[in-house]
Every structure is written in C-alpha cells, then in structure tokens.
PDB file of N, CA and C in Angstrom:
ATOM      1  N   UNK A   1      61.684 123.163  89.193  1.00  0.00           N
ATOM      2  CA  UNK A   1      61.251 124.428  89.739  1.00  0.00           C
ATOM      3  C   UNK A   1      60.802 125.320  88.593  1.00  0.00           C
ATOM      4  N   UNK A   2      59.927 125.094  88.159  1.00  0.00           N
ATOM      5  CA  UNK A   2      58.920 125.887  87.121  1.00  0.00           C
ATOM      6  C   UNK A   2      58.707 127.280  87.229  1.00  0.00           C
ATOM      7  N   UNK A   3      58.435 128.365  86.822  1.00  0.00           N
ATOM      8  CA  UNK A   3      57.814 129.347  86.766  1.00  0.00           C
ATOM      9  C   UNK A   3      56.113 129.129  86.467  1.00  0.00           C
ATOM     10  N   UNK A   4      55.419 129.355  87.787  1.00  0.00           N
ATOM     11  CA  UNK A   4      53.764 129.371  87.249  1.00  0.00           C
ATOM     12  C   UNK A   4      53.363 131.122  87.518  1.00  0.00           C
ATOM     13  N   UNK A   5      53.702 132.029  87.971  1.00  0.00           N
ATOM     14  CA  UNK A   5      53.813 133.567  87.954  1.00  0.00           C
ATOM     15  C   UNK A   5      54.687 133.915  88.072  1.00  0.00           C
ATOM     16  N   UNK A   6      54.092 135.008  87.966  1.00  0.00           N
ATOM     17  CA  UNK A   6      55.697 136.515  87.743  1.00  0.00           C
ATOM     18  C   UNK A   6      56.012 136.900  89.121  1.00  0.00           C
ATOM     19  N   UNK A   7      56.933 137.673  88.873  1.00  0.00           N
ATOM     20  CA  UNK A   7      56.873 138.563  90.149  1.00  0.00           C
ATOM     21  C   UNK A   7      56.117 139.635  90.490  1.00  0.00           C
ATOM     22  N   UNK A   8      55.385 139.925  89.817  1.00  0.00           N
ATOM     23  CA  UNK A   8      54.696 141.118  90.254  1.00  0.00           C
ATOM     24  C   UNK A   8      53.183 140.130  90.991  1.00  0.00           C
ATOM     25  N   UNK A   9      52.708 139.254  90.183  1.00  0.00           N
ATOM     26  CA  UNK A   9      51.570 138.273  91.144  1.00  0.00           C
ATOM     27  C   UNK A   9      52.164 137.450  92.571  1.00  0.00           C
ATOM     28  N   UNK A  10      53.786 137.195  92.558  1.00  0.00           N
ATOM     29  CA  UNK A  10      54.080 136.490  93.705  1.00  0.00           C
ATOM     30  C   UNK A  10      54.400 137.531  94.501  1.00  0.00           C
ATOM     31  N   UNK A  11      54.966 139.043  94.422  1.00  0.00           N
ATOM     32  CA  UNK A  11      54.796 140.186  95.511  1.00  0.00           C
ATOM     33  C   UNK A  11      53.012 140.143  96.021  1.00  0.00           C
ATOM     34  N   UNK A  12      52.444 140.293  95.072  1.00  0.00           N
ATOM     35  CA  UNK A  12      51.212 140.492  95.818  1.00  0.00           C
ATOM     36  C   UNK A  12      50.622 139.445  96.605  1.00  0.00           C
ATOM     37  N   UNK A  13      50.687 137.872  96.246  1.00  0.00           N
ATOM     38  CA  UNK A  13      50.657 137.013  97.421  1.00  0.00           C
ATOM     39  C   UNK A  13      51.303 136.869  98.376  1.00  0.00           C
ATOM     40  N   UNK A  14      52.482 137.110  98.359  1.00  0.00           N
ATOM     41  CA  UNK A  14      53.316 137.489  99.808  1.00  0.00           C
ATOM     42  C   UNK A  14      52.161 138.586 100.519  1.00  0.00           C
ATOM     43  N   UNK A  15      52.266 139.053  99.844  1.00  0.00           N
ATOM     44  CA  UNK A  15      51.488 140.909 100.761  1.00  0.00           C
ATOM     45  C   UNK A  15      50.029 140.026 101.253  1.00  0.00           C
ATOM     46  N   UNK A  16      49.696 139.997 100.484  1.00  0.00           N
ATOM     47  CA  UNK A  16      47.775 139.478 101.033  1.00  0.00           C
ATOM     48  C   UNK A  16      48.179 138.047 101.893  1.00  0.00           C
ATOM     49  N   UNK A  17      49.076 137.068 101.910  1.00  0.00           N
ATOM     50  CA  UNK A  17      49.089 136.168 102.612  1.00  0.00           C
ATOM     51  C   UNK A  17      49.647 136.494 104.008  1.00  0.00           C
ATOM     52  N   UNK A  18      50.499 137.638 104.318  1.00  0.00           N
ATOM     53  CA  UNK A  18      51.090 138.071 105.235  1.00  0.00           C
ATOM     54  C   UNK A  18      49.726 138.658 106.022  1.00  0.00           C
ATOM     55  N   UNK A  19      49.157 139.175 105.258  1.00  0.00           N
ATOM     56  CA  UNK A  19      47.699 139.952 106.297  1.00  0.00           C
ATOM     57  C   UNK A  19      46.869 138.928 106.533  1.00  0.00           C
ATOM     58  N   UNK A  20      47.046 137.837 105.459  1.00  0.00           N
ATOM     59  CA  UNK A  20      45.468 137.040 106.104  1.00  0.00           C
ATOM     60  C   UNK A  20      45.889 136.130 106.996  1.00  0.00           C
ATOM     61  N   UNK A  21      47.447 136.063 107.293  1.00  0.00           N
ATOM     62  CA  UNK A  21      47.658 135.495 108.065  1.00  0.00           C
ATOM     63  C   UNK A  21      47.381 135.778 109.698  1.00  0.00           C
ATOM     64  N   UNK A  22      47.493 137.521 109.446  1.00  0.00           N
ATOM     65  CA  UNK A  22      47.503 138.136 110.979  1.00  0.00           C
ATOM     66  C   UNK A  22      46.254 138.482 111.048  1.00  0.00           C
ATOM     67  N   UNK A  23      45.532 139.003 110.149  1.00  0.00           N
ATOM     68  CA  UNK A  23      44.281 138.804 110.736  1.00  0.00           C
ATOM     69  C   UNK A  23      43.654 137.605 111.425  1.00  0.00           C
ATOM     70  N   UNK A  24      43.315 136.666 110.551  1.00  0.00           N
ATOM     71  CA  UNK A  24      43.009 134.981 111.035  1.00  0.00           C
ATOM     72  C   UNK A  24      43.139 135.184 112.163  1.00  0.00           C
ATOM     73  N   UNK A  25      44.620 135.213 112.518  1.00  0.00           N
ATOM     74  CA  UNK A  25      45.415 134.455 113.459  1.00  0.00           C
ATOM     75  C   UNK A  25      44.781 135.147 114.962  1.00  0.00           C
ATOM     76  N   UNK A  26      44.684 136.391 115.043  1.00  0.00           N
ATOM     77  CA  UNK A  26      43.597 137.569 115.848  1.00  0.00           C
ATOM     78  C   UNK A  26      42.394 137.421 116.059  1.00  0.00           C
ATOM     79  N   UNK A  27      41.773 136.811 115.120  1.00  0.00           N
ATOM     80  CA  UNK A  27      40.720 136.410 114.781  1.00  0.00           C
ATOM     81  C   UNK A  27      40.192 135.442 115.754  1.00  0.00           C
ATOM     82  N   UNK A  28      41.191 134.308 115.602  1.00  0.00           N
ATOM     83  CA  UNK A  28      41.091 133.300 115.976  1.00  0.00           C
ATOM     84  C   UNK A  28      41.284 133.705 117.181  1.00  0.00           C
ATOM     85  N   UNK A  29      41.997 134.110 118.032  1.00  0.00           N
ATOM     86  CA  UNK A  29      42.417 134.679 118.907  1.00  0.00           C
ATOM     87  C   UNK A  29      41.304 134.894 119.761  1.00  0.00           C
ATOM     88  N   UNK A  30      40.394 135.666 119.619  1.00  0.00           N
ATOM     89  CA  UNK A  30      39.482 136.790 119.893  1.00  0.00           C
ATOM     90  C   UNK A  30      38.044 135.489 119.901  1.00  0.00           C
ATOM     91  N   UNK A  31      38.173 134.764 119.342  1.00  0.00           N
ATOM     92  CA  UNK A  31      36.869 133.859 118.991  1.00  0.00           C
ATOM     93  C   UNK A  31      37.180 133.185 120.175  1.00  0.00           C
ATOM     94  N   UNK A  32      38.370 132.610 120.087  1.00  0.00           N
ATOM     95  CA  UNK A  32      39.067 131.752 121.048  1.00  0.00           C
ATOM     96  C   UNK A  32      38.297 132.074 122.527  1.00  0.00           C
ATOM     97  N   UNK A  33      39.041 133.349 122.839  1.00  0.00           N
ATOM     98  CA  UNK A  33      38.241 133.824 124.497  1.00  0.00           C
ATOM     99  C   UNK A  33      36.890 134.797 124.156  1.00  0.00           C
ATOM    100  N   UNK A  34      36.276 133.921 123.224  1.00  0.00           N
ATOM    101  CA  UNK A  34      34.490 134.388 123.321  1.00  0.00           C
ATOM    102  C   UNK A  34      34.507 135.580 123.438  1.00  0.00           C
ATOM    103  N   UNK A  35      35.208 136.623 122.694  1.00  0.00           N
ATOM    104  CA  UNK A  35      35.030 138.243 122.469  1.00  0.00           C
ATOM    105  C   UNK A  35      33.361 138.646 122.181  1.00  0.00           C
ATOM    106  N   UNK A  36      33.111 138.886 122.827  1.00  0.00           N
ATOM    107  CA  UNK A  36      31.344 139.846 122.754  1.00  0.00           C
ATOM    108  C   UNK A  36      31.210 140.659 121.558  1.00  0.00           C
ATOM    109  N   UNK A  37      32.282 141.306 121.310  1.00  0.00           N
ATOM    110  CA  UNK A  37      32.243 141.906 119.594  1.00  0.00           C
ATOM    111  C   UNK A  37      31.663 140.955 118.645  1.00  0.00           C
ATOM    112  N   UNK A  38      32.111 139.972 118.681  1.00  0.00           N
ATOM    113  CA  UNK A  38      31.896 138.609 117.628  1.00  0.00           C
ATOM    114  C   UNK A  38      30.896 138.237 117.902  1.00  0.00           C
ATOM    115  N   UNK A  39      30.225 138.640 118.378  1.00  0.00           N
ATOM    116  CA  UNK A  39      28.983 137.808 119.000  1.00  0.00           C
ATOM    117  C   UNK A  39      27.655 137.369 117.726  1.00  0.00           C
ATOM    118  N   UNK A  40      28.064 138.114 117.232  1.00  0.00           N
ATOM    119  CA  UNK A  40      26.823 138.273 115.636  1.00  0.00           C
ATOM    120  C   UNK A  40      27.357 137.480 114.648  1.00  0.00           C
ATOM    121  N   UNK A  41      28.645 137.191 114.575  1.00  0.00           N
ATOM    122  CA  UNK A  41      29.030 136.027 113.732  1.00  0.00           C
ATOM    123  C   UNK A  41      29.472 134.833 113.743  1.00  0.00           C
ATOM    124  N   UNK A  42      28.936 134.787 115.116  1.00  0.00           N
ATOM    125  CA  UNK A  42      28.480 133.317 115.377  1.00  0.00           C
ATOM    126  C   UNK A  42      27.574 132.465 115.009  1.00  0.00           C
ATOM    127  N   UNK A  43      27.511 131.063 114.714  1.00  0.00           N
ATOM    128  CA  UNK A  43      26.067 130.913 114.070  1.00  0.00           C
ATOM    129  C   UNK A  43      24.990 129.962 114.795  1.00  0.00           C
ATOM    130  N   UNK A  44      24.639 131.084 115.639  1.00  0.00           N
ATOM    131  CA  UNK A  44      23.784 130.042 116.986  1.00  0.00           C
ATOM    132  C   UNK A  44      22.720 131.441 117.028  1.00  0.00           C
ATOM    133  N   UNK A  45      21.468 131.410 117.325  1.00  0.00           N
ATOM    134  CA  UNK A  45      20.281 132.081 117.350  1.00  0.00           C
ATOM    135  C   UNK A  45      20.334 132.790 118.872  1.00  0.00           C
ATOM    136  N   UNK A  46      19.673 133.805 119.361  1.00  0.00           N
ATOM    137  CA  UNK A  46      19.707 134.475 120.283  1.00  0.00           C
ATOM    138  C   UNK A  46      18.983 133.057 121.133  1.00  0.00           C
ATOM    139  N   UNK A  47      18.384 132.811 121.518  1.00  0.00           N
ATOM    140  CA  UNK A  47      17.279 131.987 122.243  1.00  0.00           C
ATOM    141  C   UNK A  47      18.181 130.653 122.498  1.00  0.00           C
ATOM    142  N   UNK A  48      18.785 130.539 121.514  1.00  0.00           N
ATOM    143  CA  UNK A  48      19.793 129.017 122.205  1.00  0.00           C
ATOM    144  C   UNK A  48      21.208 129.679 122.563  1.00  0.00           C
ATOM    145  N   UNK A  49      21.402 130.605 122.390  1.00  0.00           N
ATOM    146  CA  UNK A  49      22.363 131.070 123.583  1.00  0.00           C
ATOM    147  C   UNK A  49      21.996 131.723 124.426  1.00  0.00           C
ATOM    148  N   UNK A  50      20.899 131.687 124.730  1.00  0.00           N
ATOM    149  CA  UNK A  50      20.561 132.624 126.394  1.00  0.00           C
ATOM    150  C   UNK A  50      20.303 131.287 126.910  1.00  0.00           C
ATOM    151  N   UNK A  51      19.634 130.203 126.632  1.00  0.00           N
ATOM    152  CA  UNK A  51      19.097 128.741 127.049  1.00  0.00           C
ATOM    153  C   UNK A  51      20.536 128.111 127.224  1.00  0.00           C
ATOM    154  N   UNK A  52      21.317 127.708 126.058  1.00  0.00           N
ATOM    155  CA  UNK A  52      22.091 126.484 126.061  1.00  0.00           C
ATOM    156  C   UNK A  52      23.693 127.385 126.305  1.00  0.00           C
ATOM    157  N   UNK A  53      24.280 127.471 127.231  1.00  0.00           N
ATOM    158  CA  UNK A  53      25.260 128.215 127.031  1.00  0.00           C
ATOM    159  C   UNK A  53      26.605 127.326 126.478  1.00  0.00           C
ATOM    160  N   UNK A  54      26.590 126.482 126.678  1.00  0.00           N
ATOM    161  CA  UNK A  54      27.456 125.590 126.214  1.00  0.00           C
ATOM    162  C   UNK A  54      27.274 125.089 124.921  1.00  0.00           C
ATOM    163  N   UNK A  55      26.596 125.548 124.118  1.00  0.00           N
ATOM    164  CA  UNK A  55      26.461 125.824 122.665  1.00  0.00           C
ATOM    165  C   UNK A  55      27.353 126.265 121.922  1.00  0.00           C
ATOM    166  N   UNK A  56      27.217 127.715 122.527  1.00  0.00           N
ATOM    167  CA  UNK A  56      27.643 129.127 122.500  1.00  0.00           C
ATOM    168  C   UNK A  56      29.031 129.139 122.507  1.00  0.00           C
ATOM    169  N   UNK A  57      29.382 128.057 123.400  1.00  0.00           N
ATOM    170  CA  UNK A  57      30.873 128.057 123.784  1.00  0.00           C
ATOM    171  C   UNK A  57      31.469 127.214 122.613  1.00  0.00           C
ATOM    172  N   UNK A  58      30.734 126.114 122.076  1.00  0.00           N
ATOM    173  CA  UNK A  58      31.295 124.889 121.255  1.00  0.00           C
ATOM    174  C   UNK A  58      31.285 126.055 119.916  1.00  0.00           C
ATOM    175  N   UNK A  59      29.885 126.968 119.356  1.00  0.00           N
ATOM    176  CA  UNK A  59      30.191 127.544 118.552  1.00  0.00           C
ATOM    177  C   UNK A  59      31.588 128.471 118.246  1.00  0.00           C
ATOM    178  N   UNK A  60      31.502 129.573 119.368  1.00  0.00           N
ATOM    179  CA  UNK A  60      32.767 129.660 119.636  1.00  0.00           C
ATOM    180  C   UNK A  60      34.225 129.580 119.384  1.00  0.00           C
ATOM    181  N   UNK A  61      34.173 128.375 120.016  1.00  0.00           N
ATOM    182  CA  UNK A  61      35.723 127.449 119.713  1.00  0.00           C
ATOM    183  C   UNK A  61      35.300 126.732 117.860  1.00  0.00           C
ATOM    184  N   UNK A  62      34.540 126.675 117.738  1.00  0.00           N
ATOM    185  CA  UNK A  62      34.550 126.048 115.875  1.00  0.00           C
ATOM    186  C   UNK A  62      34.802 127.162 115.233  1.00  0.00           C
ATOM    187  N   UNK A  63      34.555 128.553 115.778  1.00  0.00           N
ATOM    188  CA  UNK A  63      34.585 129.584 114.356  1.00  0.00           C
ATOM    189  C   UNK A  63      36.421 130.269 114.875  1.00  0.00           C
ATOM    190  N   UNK A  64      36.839 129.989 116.046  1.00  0.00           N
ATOM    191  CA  UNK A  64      38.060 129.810 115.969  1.00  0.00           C
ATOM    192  C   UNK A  64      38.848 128.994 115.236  1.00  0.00           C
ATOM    193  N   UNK A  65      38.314 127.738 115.355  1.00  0.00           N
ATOM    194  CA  UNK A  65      39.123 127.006 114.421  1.00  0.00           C
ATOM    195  C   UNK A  65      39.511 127.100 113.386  1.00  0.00           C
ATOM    196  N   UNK A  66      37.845 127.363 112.466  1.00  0.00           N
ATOM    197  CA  UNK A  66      37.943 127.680 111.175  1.00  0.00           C
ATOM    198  C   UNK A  66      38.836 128.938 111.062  1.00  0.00           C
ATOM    199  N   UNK A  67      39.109 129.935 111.735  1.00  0.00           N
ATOM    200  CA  UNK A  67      39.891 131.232 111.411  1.00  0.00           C
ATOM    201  C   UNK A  67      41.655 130.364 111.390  1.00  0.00           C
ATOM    202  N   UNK A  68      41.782 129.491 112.384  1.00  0.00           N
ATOM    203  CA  UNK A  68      42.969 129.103 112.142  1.00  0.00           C
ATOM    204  C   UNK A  68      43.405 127.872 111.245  1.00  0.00           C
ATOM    205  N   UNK A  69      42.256 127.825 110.596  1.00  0.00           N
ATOM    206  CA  UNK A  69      42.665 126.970 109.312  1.00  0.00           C
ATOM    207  C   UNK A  69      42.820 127.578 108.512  1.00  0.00           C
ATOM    208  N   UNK A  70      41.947 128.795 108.148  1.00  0.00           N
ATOM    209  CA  UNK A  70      42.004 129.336 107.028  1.00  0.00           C
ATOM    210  C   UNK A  70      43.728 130.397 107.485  1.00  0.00           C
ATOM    211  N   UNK A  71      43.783 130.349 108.384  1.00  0.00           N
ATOM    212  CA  UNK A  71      44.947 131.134 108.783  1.00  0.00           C
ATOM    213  C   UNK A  71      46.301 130.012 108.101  1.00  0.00           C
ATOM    214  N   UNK A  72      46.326 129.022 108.616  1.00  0.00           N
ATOM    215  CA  UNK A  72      47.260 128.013 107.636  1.00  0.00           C
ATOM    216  C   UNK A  72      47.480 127.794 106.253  1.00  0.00           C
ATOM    217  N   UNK A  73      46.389 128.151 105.499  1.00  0.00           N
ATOM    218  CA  UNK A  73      46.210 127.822 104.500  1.00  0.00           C
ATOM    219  C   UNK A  73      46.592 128.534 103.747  1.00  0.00           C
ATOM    220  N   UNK A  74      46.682 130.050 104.351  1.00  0.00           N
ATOM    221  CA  UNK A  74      48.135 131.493 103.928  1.00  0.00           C
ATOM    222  C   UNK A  74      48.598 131.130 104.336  1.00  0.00           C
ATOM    223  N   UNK A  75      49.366 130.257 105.041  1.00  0.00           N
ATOM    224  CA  UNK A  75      50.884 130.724 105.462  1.00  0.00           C
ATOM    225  C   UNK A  75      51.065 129.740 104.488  1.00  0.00           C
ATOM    226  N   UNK A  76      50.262 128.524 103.737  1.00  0.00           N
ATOM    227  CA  UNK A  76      50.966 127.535 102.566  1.00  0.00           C
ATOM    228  C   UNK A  76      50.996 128.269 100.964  1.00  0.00           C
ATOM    229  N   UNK A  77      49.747 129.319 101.000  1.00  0.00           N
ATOM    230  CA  UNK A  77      50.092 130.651 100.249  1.00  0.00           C
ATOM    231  C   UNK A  77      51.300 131.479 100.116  1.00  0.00           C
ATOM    232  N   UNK A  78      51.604 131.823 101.400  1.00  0.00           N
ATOM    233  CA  UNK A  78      52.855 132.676 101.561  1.00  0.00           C
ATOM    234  C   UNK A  78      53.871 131.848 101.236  1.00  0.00           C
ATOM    235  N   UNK A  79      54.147 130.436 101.663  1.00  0.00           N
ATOM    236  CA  UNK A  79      55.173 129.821 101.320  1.00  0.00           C
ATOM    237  C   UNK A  79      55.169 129.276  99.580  1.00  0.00           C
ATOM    238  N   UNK A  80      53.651 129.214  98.700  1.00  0.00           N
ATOM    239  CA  UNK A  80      54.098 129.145  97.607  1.00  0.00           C
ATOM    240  C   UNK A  80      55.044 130.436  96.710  1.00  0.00           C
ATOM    241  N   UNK A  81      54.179 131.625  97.345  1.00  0.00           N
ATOM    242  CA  UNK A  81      54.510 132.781  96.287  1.00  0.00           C
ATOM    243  C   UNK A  81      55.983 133.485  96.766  1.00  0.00           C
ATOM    244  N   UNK A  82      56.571 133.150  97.784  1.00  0.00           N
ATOM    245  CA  UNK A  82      57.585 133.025  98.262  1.00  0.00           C
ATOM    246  C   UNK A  82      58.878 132.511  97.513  1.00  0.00           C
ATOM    247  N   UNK A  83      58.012 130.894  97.470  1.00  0.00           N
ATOM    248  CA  UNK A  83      59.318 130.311  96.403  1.00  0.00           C
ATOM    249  C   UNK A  83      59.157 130.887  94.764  1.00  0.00           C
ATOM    250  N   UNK A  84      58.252 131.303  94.364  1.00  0.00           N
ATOM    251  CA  UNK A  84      57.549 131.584  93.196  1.00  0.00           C
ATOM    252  C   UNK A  84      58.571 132.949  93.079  1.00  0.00           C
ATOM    253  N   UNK A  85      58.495 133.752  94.466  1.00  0.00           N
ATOM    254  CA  UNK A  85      59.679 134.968  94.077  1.00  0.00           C
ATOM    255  C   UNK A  85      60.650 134.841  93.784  1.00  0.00           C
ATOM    256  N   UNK A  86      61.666 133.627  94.490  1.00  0.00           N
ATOM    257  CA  UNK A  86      62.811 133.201  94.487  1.00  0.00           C
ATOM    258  C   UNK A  86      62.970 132.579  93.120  1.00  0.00           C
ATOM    259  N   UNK A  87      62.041 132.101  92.454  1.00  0.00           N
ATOM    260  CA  UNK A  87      62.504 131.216  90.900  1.00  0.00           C
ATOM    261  C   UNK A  87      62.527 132.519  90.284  1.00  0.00           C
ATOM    262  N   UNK A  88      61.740 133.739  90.070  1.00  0.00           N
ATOM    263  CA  UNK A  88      61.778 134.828  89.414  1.00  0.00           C
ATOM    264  C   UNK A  88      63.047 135.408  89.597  1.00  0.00           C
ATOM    265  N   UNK A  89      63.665 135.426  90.925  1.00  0.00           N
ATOM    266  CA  UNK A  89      64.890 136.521  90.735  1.00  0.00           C
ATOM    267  C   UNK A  89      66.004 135.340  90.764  1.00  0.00           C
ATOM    268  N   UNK A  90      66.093 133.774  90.594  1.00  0.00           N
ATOM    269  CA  UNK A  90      66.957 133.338  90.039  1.00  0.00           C
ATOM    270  C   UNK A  90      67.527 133.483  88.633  1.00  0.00           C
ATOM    271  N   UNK A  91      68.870 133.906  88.210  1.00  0.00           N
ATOM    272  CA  UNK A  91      68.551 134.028  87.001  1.00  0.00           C
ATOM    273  C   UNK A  91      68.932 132.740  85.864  1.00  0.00           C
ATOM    274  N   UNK A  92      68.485 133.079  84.439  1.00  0.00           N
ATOM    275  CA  UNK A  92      68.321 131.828  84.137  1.00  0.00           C
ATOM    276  C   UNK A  92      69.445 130.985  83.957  1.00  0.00           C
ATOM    277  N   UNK A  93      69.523 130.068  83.210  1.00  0.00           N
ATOM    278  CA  UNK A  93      71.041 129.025  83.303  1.00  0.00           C
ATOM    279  C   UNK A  93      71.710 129.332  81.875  1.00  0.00           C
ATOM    280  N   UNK A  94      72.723 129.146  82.046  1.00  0.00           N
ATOM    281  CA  UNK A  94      73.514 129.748  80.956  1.00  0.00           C
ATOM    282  C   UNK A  94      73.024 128.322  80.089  1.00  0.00           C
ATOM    283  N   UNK A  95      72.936 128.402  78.678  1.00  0.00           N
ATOM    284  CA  UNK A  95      72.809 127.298  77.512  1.00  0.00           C
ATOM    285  C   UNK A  95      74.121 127.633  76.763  1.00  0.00           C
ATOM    286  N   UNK A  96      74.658 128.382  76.675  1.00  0.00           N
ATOM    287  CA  UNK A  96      76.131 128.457  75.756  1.00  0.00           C
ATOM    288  C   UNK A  96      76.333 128.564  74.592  1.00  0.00           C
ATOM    289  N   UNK A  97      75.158 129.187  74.217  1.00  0.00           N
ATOM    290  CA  UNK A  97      74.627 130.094  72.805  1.00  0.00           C
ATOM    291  C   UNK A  97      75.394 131.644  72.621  1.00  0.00           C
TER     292      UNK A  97
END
C-alpha cells in the first residue's frame, strides 16, 4: 500500500469524483427517457430524426450509456483516492530508531 498522492490531491478526487458521479448518473438518467433538453447533444442531424425515429432513440440510449460509463469510471476514481486518503492518515510504522 504505497503512497502515490497526498492528501490534499486525494480530498480533491473524492470531491470531483463524488460530482461526476451524480452528475453522469442524471445525465444518464435524463438521456435514458429522451429528455428534449438534450436534444442538441445528440449526434444524429435534424432530417434523420424527423425521418428515422428510431435512430433517435438508439442515439439516445448510446449517449446514456456513455454517461454511465463514464459515471463508473468515478466511482473507480472515488474508490482510488479514497484508499489514497486512508494510506495518508495511516500513520507510519514504528522502525525502532
């Protein structure tokens, strides 16, 4: 169990992994049941979603996905800088010097 940061870089990945988690996760959410807000960051052209609606829908559900991958991929963030806190406030081992 190494030290690769401090604590002051593993507080701040806790903090930013905790938000990108809830955002994503909303995100995903919202993509999920085809929110009309989102509609512009989708990546399908006006003309094949007025034509192909089932495009629209597959796009959709993929840019959900991607929000809940990238949503996983903090929470394996949060769980590094997590343990990264815990080696910091372990303290060190006695040598008997």
């Amino acid at each position: 169990m190494k030290k690769i940061c401090g604590p002051t870089l593993s507080i701040c990945g806790i903090i930013l992994s905790v938000w990108g988690v809830i955002q994503l996760a909303i995100m995903g959410a919202f993509f999920y049941v085809r929110s009309v807000n989102l509609v512009e960051d989708v990546p399908i052209n006006e003309a094949d979603f007025i034509s192909h609606p089932e495009m629209a829908d597959a796009a959709y559900k993929q840019q959900a996905y991607n929000c809940w991958v990238c949503a996983a991929l903090y929470v394996l963030l949060l769980a590094f800088s997590g343990h990264q806190m815990m080696v910091n406030i372990r303290p060190a081992p006695y040598t008997g010097m």
